[in-house]
C-alpha atoms as a PDB file:
ATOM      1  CA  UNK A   1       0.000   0.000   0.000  1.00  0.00           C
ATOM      2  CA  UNK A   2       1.070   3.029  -1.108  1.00  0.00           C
ATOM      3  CA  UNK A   3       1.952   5.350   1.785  1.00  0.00           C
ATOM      4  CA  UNK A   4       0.681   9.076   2.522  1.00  0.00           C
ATOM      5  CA  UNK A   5       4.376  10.750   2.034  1.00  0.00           C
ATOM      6  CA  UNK A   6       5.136   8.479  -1.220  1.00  0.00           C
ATOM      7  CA  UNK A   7       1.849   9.957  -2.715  1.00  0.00           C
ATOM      8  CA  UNK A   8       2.255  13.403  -1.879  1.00  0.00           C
ATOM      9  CA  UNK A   9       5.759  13.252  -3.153  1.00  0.00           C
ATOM     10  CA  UNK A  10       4.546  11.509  -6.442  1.00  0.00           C
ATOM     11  CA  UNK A  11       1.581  13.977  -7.008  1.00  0.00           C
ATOM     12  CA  UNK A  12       4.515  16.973  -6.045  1.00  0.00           C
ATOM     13  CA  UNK A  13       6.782  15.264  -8.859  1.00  0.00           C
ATOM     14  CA  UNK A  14       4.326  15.178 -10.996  1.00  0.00           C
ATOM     15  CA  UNK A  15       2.673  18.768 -10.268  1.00  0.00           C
ATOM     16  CA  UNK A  16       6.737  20.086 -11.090  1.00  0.00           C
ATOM     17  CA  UNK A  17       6.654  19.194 -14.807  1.00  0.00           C
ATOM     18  CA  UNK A  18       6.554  21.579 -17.675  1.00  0.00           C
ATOM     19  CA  UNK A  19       5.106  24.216 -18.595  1.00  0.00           C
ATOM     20  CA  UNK A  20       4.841  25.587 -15.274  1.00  0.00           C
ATOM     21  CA  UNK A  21       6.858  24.524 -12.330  1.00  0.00           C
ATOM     22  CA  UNK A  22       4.646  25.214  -8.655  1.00  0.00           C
ATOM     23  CA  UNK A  23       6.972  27.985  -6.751  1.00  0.00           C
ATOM     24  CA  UNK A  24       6.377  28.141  -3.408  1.00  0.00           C
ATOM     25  CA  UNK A  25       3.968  31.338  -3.221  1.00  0.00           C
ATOM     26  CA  UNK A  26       3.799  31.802  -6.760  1.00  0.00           C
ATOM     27  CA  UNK A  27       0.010  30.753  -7.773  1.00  0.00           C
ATOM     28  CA  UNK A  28      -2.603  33.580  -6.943  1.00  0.00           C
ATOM     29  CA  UNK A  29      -4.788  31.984  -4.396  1.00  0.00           C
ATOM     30  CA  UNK A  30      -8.154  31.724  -6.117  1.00  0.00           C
ATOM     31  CA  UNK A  31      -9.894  32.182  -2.960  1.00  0.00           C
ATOM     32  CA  UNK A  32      -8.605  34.840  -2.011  1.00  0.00           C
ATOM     33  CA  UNK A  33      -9.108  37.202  -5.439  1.00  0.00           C
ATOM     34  CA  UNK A  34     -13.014  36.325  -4.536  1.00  0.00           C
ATOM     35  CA  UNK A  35     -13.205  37.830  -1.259  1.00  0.00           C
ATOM     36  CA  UNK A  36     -14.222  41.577  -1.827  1.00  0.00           C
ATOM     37  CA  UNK A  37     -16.787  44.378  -1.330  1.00  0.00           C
ATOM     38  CA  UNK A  38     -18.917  43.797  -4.068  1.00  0.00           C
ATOM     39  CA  UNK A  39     -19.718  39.933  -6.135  1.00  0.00           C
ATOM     40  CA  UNK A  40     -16.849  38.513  -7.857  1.00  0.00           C
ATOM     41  CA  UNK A  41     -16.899  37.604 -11.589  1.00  0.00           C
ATOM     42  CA  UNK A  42     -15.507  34.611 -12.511  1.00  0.00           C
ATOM     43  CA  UNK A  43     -15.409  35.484 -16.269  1.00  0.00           C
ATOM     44  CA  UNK A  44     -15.233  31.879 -18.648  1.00  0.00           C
ATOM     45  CA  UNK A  45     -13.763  31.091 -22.032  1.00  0.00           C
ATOM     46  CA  UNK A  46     -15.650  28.685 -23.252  1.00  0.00           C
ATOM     47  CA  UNK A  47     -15.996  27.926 -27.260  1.00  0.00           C
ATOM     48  CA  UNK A  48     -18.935  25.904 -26.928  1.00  0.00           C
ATOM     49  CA  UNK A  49     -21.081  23.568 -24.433  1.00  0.00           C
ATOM     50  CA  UNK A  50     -23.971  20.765 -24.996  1.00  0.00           C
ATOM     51  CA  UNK A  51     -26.511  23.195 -23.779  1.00  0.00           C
ATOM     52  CA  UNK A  52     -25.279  26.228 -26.185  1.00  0.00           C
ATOM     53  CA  UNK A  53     -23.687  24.886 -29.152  1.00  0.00           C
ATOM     54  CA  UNK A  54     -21.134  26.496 -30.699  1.00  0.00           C
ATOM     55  CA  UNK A  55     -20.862  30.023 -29.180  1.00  0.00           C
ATOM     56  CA  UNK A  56     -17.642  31.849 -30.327  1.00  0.00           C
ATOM     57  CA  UNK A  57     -15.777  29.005 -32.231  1.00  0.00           C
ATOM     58  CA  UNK A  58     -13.142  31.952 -33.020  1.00  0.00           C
ATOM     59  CA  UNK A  59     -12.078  32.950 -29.785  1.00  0.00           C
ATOM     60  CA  UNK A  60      -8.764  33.753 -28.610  1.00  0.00           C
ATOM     61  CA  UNK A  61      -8.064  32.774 -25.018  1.00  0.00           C
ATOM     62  CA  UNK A  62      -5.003  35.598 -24.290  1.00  0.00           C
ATOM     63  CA  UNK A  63      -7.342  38.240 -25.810  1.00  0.00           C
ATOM     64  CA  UNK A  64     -10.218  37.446 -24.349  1.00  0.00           C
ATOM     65  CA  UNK A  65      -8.444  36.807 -20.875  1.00  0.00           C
ATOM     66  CA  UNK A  66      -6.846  40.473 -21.161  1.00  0.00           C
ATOM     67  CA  UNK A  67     -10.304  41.555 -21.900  1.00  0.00           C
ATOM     68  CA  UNK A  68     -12.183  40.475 -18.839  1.00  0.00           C
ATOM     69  CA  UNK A  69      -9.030  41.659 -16.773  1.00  0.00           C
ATOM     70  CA  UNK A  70      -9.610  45.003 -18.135  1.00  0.00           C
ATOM     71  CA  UNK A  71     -13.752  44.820 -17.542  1.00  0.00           C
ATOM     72  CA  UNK A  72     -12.918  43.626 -13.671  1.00  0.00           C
ATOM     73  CA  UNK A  73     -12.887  40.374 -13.576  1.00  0.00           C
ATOM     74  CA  UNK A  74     -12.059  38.491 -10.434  1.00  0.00           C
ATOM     75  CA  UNK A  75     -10.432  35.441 -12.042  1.00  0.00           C
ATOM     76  CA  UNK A  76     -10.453  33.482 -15.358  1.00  0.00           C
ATOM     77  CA  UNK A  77     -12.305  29.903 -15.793  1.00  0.00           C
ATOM     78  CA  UNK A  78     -11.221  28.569 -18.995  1.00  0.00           C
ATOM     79  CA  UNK A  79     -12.881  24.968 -20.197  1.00  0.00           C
ATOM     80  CA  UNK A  80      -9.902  22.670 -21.799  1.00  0.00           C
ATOM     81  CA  UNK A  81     -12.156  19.840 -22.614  1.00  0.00           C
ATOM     82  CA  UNK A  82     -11.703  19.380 -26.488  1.00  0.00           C
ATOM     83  CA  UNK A  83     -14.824  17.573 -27.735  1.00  0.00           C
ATOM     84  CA  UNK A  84     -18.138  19.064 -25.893  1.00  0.00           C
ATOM     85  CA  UNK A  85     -16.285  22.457 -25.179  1.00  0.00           C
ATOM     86  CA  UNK A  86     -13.634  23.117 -27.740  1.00  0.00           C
ATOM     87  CA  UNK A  87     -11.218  24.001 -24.957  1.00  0.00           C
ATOM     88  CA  UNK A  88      -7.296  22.833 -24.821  1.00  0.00           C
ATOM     89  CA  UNK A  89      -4.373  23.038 -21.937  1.00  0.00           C
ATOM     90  CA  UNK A  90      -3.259  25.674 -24.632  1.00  0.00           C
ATOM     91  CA  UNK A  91      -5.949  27.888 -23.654  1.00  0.00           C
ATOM     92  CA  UNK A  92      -4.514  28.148 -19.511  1.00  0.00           C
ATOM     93  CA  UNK A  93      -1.679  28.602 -21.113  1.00  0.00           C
ATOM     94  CA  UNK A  94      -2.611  31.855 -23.243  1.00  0.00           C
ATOM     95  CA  UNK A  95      -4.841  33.232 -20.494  1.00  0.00           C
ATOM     96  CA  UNK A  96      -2.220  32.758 -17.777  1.00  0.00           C
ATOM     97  CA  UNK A  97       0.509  34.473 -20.289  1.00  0.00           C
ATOM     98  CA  UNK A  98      -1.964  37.436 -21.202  1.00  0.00           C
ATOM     99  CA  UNK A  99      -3.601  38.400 -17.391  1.00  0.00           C
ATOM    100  CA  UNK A 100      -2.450  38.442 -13.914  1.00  0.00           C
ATOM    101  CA  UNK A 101      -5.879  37.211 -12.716  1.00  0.00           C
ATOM    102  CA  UNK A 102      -5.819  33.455 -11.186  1.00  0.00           C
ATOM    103  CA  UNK A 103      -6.876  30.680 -13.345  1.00  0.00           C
ATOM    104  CA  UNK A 104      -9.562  27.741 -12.701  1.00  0.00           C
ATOM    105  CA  UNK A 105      -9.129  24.986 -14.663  1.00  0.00           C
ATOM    106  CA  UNK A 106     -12.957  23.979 -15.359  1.00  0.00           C
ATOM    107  CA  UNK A 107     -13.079  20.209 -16.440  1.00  0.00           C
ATOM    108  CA  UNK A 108     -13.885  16.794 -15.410  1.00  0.00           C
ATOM    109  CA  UNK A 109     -11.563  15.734 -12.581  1.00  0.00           C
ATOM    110  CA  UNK A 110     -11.952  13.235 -11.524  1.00  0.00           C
ATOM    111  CA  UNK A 111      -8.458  11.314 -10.311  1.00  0.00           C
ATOM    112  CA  UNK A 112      -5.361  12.958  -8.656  1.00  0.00           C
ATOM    113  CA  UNK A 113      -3.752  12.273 -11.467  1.00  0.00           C
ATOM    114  CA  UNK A 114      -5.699  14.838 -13.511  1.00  0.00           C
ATOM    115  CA  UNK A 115      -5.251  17.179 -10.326  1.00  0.00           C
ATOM    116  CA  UNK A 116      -1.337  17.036 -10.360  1.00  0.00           C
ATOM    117  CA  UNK A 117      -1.480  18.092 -14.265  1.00  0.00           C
ATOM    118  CA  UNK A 118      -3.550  20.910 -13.356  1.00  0.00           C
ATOM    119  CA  UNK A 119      -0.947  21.769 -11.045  1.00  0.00           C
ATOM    120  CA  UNK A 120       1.705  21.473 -13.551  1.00  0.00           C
ATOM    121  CA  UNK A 121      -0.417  23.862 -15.988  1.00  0.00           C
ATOM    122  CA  UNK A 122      -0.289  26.774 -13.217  1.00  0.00           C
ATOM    123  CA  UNK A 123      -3.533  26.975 -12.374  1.00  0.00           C
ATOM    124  CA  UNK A 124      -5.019  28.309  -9.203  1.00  0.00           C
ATOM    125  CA  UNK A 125      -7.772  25.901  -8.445  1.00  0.00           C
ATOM    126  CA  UNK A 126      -9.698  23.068 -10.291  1.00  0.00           C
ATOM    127  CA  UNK A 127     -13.150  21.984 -10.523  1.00  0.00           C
ATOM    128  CA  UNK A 128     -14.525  19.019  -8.828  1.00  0.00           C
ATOM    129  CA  UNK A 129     -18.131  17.781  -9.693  1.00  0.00           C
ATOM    130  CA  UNK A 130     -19.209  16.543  -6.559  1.00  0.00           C
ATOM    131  CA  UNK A 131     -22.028  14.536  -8.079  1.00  0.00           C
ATOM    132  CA  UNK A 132     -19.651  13.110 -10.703  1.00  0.00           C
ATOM    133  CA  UNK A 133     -17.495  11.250  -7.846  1.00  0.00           C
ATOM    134  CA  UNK A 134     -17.928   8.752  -4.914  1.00  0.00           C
ATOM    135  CA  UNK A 135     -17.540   9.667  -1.607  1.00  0.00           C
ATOM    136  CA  UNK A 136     -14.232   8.073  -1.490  1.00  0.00           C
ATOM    137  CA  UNK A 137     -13.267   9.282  -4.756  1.00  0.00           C
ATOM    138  CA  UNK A 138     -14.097  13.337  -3.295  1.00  0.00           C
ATOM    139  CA  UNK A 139     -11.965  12.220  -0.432  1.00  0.00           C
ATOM    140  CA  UNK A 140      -9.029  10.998  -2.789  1.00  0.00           C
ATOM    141  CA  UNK A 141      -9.307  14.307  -4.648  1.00  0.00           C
ATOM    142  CA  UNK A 142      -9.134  16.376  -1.400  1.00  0.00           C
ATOM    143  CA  UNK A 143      -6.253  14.895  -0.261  1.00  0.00           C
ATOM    144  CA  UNK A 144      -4.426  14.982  -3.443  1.00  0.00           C
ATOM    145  CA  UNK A 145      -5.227  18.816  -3.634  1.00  0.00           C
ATOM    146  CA  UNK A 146      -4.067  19.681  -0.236  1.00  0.00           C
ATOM    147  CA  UNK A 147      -0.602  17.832  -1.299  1.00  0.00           C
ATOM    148  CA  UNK A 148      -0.513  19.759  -4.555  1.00  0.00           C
ATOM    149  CA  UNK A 149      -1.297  23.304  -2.771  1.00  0.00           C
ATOM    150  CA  UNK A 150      -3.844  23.393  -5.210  1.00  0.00           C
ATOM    151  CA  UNK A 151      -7.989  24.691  -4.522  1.00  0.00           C
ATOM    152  CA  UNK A 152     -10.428  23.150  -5.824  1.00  0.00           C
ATOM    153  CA  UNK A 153     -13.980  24.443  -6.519  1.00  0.00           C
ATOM    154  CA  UNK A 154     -16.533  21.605  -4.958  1.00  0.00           C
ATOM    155  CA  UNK A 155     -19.663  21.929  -7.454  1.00  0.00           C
ATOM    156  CA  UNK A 156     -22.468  21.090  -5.674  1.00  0.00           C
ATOM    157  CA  UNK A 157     -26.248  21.004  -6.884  1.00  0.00           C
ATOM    158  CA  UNK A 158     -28.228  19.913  -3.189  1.00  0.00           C
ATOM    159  CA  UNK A 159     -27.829  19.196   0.151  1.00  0.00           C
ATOM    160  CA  UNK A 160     -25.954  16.191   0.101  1.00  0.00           C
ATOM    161  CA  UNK A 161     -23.730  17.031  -1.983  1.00  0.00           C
ATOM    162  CA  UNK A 162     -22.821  20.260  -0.060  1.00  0.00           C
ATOM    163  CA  UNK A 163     -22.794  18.011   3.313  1.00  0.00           C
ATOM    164  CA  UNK A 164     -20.092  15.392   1.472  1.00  0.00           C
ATOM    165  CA  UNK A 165     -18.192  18.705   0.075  1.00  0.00           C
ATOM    166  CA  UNK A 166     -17.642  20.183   3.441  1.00  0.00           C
ATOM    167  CA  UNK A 167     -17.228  16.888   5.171  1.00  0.00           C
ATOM    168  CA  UNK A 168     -14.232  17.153   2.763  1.00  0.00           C
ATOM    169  CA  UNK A 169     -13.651  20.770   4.700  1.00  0.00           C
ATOM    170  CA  UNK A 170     -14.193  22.564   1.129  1.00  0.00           C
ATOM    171  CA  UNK A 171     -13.177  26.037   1.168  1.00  0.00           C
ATOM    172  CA  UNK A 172     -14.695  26.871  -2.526  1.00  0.00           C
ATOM    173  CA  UNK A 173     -17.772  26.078  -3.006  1.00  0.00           C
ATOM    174  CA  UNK A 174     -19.661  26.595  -6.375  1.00  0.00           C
ATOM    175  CA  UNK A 175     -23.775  25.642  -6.732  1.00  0.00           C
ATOM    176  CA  UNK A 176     -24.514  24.771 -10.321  1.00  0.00           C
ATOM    177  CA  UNK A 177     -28.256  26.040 -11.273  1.00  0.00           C
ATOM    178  CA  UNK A 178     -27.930  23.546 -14.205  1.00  0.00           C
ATOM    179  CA  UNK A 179     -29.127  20.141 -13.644  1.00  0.00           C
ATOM    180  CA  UNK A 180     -26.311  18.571 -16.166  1.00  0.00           C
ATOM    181  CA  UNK A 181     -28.363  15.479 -16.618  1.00  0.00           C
ATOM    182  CA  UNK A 182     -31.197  17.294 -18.509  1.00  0.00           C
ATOM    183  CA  UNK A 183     -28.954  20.608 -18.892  1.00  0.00           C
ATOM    184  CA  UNK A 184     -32.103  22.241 -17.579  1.00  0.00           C
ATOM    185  CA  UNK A 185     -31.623  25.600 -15.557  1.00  0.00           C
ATOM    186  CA  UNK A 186     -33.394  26.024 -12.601  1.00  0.00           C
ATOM    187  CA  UNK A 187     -32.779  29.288 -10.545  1.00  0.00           C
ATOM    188  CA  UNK A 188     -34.044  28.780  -7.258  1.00  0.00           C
ATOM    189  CA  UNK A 189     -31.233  25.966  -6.510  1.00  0.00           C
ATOM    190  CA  UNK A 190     -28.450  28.664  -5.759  1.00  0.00           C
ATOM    191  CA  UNK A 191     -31.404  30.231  -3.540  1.00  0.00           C
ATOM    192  CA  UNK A 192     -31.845  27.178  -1.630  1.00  0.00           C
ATOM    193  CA  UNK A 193     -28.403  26.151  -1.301  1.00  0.00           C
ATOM    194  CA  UNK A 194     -26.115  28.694  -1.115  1.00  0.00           C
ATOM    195  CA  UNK A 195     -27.548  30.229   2.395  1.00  0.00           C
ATOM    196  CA  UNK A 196     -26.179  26.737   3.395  1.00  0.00           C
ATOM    197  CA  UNK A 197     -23.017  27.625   2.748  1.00  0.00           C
ATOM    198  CA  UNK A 198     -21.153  28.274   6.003  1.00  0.00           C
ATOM    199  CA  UNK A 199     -19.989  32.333   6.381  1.00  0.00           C
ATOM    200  CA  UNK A 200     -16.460  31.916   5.951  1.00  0.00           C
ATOM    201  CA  UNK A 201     -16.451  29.883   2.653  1.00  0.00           C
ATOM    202  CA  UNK A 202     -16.681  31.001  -0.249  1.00  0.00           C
ATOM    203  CA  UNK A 203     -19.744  30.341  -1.974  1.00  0.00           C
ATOM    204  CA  UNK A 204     -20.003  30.730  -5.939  1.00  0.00           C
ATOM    205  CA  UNK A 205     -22.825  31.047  -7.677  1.00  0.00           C
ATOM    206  CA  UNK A 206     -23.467  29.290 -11.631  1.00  0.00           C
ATOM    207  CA  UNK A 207     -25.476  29.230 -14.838  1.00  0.00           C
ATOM    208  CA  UNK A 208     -28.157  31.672 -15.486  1.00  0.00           C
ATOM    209  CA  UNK A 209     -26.789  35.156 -14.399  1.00  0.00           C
ATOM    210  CA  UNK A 210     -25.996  37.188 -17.353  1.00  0.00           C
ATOM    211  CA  UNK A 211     -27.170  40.770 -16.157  1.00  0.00           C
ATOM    212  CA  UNK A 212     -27.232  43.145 -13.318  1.00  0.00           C
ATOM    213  CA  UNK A 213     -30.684  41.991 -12.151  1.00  0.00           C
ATOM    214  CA  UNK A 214     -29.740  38.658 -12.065  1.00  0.00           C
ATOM    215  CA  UNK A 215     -26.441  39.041  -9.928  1.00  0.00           C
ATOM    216  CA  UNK A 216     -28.540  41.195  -7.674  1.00  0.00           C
ATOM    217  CA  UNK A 217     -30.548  37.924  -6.921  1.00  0.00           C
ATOM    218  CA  UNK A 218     -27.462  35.917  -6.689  1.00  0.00           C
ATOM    219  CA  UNK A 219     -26.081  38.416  -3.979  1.00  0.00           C
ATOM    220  CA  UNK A 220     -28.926  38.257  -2.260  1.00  0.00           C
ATOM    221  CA  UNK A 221     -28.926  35.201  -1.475  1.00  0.00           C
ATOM    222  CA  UNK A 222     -25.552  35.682  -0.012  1.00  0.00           C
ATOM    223  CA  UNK A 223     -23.092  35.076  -3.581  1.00  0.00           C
ATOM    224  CA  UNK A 224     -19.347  35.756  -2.712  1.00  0.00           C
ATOM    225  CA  UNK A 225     -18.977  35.232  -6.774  1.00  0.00           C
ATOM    226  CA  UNK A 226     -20.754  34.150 -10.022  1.00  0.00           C
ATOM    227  CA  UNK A 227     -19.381  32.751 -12.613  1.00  0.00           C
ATOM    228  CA  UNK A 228     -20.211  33.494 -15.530  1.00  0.00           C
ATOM    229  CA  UNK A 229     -19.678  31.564 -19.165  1.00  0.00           C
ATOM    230  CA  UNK A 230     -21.692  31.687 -22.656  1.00  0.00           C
ATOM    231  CA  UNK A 231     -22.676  34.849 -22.391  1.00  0.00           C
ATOM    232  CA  UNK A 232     -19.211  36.866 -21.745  1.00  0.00           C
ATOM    233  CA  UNK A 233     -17.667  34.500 -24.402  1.00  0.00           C
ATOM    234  CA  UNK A 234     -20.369  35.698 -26.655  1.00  0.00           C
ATOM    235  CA  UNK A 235     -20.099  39.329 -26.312  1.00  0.00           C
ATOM    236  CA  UNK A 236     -18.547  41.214 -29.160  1.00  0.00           C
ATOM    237  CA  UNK A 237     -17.360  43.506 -26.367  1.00  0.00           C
ATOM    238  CA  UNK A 238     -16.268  41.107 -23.081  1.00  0.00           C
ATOM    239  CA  UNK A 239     -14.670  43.778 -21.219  1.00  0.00           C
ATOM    240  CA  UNK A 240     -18.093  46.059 -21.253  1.00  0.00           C
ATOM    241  CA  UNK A 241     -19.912  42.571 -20.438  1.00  0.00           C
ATOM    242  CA  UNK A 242     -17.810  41.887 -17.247  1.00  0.00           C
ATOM    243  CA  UNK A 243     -18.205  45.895 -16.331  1.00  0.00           C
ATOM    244  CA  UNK A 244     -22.312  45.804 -16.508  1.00  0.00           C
ATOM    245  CA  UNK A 245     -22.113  43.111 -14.012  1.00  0.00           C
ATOM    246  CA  UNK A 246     -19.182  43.199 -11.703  1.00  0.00           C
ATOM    247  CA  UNK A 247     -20.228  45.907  -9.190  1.00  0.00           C
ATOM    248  CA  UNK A 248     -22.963  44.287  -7.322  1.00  0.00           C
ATOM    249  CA  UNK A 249     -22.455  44.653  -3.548  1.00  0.00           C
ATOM    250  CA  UNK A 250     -21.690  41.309  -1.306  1.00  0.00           C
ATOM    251  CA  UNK A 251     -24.771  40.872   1.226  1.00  0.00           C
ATOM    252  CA  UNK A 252     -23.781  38.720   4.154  1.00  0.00           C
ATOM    253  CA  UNK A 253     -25.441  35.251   4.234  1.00  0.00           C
ATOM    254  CA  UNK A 254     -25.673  35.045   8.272  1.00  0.00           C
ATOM    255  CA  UNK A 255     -28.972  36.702   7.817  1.00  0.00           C
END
């Protein structure tokens, strides 16, 4: 059996390969760019999804990346899955290059493995489907994280999911209003769950909030962040898009 030490120093070894080496206190703490006055935006660059389509086939992730930095953007998710999404490593690559703004690596992760590449890419944080992994899989996946210094976002979509994601002691918490069985939105899940969320998480908010009005609702209901894909990719202007949307004021959620 393969001890604790052996695997963290495997995952490190592996997390230390090319293209970009982990420095101690060199990765932008994803958490921490959320943490702020007003609602954070997580701006996405994201070709295409199996809900969308194709929605900006053309799109170049350094340009687009500089272009929510300059709109006031919190941090950059950018979707490398190649098939459904259209996304590459590339892409973290050109985004990381082009803005100082930390980087979430939005994919299907599902082994430590995949973690320990994300590492290795330079990326702040990953995302972790909480519904797409056992119990002791989620476990697995913390543990690797921790030994990578790496966050990861816990996607949640009920209450059992959020109890296994902070029985996991998640500090990032994301609730997904898409149901990506039927890819059908459905609003009032951040509303239920999010007020869950203990205080000093930090609790994202996703799918479905593409203006003012609807980041209002988000921060009602206590939203550190949203994040925020098809419709910033979209925009023939992305900096303007982020702008319209990234000055909501943070309401407390210990109401």
């Amino acid at each position: 059996m393969v001890s604790a030490r052996a695997r963290s120093r495997a995952l490190e070894t592996l997390a230390q390969t090319a293209p970009f080496p982990r420095a101690s206190g060199s990765i932008q703490r994803l958490s921490s760019a959320l943490k702020g006055e007003t609602v954070a935006v997580i701006a996405e660059i994201k070709r295409s999804s199996p809900s969308k389509g194709r929605i900006n086939s053309s799109i170049d992730s350094a340009r687009q990346a500089k272009a929510y930095e300059a709109g006031g953007a919190a941090a950059i998710s950018v979707l490398t899955e190649p098939d459904r999404f259209g996304g590459s490593d590339a892409d973290i690559d050109r985004a990381r290059s082009a803005c100082r703004l930390p980087v979430l690596k939005k994919d299907f992760h599902v082994s430590p493995v995949q973690l320990a590449h994300a590492a290795s890419l330079g990326v702040s944080a990953a995302l972790v489907i909480v519904r797409a992994v056992s119990p002791a899989q989620l476990g697995n996946l913390a543990r690797a994280a921790r030994d990578l210094d790496l966050e990861i976002v816990f996607e949640v979509r009920d209450e059992r999911e959020l109890e296994l994601a902070l029985g996991q002691d998640a500090q990032v918490i994301g609730v997904n209003n898409r149901n990506l069985e039927t890819l059908d939105i459905d609003s009032s899940t951040v509303r239920r769950i999010l007020p869950l969320i203990p205080e000093d998480r930090i609790a994202i908010a996703e799918s479905g909030y593409d203006t003012r009005e609807s980041v209002e609702i988000a921060a009602d209901a206590g939203a550190d962040a949203i994040l925020v894909g098809s419709s910033l990719s979209a925009s023939a202007d992305p900096a303007a898009a982020v702008r319209a949307i990234a000055s909501v004021p943070r309401n407390s959620r210990s109401k």
